[in-house]
N, C-alpha and C. Protein backbone atom coordinates (compact mmCIF):
# COMPACT_ATOMS: atom_id res chain seq x y z
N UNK A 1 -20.07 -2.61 0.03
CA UNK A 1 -18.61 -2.72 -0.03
C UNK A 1 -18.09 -1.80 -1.13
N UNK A 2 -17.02 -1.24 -0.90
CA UNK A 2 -16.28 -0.48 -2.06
C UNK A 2 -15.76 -0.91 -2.84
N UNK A 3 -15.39 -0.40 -4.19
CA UNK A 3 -14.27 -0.85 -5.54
C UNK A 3 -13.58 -1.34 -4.41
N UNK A 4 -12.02 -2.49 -5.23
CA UNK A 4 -11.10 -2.18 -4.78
C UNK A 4 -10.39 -1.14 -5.49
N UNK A 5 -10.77 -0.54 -6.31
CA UNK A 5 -9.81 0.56 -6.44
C UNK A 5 -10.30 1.63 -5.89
N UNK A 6 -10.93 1.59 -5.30
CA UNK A 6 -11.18 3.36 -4.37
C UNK A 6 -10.67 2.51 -2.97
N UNK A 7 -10.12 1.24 -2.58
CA UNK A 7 -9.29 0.74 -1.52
C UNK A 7 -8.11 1.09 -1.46
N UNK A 8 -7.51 0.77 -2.81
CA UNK A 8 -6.00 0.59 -2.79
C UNK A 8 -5.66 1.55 -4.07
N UNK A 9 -5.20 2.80 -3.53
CA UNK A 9 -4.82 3.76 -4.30
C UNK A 9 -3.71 4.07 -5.12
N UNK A 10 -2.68 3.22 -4.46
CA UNK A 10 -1.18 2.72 -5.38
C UNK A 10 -0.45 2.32 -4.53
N UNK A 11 0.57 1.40 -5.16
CA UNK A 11 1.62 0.74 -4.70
C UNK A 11 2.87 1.94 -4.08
N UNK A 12 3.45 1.46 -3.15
CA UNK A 12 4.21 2.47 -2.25
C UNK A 12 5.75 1.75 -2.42
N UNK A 13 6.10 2.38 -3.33
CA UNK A 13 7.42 1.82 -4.26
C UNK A 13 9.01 2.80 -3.76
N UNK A 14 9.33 2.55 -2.55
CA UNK A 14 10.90 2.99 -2.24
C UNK A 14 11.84 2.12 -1.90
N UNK A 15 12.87 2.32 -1.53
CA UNK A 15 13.97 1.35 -1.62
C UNK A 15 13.42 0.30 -0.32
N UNK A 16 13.02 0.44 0.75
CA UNK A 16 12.29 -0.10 1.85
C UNK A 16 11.53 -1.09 1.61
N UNK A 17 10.08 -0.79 0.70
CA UNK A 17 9.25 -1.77 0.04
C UNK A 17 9.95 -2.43 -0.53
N UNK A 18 10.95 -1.98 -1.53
CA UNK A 18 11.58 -2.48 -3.03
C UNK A 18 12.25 -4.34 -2.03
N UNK A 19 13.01 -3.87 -0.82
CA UNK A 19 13.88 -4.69 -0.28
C UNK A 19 12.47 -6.14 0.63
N UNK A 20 11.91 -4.91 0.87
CA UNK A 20 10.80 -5.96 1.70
C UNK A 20 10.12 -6.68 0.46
N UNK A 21 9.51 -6.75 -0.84
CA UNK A 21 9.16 -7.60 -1.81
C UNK A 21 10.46 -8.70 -1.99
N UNK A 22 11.23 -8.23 -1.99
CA UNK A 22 12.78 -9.34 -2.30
C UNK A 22 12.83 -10.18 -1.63
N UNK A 23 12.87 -9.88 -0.40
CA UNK A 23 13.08 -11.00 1.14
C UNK A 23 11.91 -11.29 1.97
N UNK A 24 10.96 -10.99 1.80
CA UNK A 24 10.00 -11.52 2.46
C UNK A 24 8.37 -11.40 1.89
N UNK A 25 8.36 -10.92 0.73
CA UNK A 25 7.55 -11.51 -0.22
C UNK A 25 6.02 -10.30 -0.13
N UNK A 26 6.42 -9.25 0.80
CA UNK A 26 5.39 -8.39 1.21
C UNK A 26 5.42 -6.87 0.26
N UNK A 27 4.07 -6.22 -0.55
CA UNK A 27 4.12 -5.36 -1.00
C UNK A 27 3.10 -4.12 -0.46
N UNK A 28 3.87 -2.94 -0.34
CA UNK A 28 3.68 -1.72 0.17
C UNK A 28 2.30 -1.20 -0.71
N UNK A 29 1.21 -0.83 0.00
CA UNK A 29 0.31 0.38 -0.94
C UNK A 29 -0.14 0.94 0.18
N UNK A 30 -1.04 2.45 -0.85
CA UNK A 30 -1.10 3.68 -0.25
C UNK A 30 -2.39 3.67 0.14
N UNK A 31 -3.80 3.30 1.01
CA UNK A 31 -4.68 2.77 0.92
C UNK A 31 -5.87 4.10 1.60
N UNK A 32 -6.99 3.63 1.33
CA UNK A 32 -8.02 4.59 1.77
C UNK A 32 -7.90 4.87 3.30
N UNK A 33 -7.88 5.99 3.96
CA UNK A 33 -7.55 5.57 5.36
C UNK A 33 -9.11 5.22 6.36
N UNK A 34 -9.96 4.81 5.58
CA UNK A 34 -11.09 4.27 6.22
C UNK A 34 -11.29 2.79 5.68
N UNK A 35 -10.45 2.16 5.38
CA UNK A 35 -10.12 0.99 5.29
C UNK A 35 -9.81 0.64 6.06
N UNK A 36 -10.42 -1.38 6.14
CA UNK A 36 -9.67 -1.87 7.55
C UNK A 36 -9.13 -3.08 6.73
N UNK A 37 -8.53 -3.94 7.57
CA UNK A 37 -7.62 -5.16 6.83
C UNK A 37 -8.54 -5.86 6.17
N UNK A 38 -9.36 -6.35 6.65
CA UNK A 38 -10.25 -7.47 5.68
C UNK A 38 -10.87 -6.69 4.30
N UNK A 39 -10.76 -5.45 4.25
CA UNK A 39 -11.34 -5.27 3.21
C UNK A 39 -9.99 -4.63 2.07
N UNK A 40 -9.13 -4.29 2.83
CA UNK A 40 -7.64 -4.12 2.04
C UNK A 40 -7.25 -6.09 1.89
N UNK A 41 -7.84 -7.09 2.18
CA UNK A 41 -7.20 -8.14 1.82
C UNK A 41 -8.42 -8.11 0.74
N UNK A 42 -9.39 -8.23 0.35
CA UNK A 42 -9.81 -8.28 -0.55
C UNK A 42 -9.89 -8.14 -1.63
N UNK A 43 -9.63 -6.38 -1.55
CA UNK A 43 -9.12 -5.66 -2.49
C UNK A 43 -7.99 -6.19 -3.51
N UNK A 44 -6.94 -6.57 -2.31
CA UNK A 44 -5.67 -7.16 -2.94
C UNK A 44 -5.73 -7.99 -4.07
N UNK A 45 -6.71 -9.23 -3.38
CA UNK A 45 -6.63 -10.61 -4.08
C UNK A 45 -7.87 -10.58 -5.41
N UNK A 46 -8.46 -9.37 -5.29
CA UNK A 46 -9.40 -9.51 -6.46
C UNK A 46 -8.94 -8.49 -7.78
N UNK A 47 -7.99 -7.82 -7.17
CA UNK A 47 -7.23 -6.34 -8.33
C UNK A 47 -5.97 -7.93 -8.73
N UNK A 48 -5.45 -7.98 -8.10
CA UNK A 48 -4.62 -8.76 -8.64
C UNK A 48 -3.93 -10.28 -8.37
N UNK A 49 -5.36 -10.84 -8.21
CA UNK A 49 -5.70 -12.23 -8.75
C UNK A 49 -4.20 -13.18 -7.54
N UNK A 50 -4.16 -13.05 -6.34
CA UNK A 50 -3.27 -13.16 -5.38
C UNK A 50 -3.64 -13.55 -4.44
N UNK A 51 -2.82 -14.41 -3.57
CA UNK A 51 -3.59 -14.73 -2.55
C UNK A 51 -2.58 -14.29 -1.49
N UNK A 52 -3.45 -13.64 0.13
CA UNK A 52 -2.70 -12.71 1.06
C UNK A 52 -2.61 -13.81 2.13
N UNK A 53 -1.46 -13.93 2.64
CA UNK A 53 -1.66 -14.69 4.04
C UNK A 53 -1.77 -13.36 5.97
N UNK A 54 -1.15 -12.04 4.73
CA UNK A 54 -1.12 -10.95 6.36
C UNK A 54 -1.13 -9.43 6.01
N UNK A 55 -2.16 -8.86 6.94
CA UNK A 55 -2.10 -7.54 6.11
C UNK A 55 -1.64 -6.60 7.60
N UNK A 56 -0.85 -5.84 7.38
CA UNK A 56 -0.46 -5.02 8.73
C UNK A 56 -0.95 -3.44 7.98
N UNK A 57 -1.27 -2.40 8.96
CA UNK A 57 -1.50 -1.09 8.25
C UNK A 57 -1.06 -0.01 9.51
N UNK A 58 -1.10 1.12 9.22
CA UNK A 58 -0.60 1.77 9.87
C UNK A 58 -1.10 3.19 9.12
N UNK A 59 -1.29 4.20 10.52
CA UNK A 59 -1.76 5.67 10.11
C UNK A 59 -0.36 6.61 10.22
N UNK A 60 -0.28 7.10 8.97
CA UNK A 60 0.60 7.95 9.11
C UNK A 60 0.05 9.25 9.09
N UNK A 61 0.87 10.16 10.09
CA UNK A 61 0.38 11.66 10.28
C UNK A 61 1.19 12.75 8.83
N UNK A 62 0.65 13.64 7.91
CA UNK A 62 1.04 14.57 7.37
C UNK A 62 1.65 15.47 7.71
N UNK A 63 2.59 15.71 6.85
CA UNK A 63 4.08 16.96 7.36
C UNK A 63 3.62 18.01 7.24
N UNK A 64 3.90 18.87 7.77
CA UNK A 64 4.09 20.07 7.67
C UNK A 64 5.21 20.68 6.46
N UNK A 65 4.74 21.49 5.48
CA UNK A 65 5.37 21.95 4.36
C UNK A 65 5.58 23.52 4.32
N UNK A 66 6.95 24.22 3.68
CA UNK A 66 6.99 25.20 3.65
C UNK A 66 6.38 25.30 1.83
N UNK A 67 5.51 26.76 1.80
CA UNK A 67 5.58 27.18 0.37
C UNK A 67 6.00 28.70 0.11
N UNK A 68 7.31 28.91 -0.05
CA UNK A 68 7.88 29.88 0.13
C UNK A 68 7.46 31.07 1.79
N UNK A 69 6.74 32.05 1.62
CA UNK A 69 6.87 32.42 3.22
C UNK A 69 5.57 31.88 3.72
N UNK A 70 4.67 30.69 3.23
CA UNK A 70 3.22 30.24 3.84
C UNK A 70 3.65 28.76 4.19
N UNK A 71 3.01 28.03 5.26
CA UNK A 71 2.92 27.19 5.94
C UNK A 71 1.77 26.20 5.27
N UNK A 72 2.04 24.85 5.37
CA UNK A 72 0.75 24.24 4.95
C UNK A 72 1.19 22.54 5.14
N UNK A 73 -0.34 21.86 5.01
CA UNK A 73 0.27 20.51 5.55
C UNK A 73 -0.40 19.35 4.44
N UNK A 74 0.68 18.63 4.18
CA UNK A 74 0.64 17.31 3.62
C UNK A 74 -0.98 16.52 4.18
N UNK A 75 -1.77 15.77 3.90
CA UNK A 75 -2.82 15.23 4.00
C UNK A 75 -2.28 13.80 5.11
N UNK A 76 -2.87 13.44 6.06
CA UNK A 76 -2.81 12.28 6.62
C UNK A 76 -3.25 11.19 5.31
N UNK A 77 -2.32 10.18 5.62
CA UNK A 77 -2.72 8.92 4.87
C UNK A 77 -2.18 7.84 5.84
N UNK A 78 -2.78 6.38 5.38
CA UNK A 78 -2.62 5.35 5.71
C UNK A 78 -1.68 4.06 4.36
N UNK A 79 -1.08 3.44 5.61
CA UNK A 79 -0.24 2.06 4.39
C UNK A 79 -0.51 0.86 5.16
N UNK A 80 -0.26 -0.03 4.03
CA UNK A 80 -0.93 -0.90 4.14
C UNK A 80 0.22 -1.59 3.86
N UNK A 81 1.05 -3.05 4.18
CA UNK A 81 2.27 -3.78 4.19
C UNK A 81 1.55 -5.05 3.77
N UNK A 82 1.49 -6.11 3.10
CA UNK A 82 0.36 -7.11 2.19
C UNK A 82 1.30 -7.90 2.22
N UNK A 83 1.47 -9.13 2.56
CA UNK A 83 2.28 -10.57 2.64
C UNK A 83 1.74 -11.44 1.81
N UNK A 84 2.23 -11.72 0.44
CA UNK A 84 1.59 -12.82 -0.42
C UNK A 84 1.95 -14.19 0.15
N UNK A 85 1.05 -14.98 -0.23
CA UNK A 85 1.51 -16.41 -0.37
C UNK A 85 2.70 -16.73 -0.93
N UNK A 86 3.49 -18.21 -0.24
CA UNK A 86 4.55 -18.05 -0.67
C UNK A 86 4.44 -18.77 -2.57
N UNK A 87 5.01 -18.12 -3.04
CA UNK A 87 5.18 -18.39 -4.59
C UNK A 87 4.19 -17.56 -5.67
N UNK A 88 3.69 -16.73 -4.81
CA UNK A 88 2.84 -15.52 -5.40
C UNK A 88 3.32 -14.24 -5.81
N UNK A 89 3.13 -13.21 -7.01
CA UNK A 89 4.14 -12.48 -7.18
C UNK A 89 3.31 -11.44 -7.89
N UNK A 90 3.40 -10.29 -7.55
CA UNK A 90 3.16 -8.87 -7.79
C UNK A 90 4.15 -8.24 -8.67
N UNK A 91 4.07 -7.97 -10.13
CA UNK A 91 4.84 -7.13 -10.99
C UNK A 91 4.39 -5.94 -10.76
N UNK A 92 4.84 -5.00 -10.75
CA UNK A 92 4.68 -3.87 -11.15
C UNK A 92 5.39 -3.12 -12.60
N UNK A 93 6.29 -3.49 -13.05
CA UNK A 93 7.42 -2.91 -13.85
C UNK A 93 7.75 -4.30 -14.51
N UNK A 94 6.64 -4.31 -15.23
CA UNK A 94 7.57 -5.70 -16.45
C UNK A 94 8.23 -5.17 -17.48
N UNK A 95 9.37 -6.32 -17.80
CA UNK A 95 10.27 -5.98 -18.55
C UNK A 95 11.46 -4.82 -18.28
N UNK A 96 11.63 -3.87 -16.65
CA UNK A 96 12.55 -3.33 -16.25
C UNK A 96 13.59 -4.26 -15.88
């Protein structure tokens, strides 16, 4: 089995996640894309001591980027959407 930190590579922090932690208790990360759920729930609950009731993930495809007159592409990655228990809570930014 792997670290969980070579699982879960960082928290995926935009106004989207920001709203989905508020109302329904679920936090966004950026995850290995040879990860599967049971081992992204693991990860979760042993990095930060939590307990998961649902893990949804999804492959996202890499953009295409201009660098001045050359072409080039963003890396495929995967996310991972993590549903805590209810009364369970993920800081990221204490004291903001």
């Amino acid at each position: 089995m792997k670290e969980p930190q070579q699982i879960i590579r960082r928290p995926l922090i935009t106004e989207k996640s920001t709203r989905q932690k508020e109302a329904g208790n679920q936090i966004a990360f950026v995850v290995d894309p040879r990860a599967n759920k049971i081992e992204i729930r693991q990860a979760v609950e042993r990095l930060f001591k939590v307990k998961v009731t649902a893990v949804r993930t999804m492959n996202l495809a890499g953009k295409r980027k201009r660098m001045g007159r050359f072409f080039g592409w963003q890396s495929d990655w995967k996310k991972a959407i993590v549903t805590l228990k209810e009364g369970e809570r993920i800081e990221f930014f204490e004291g903001a």
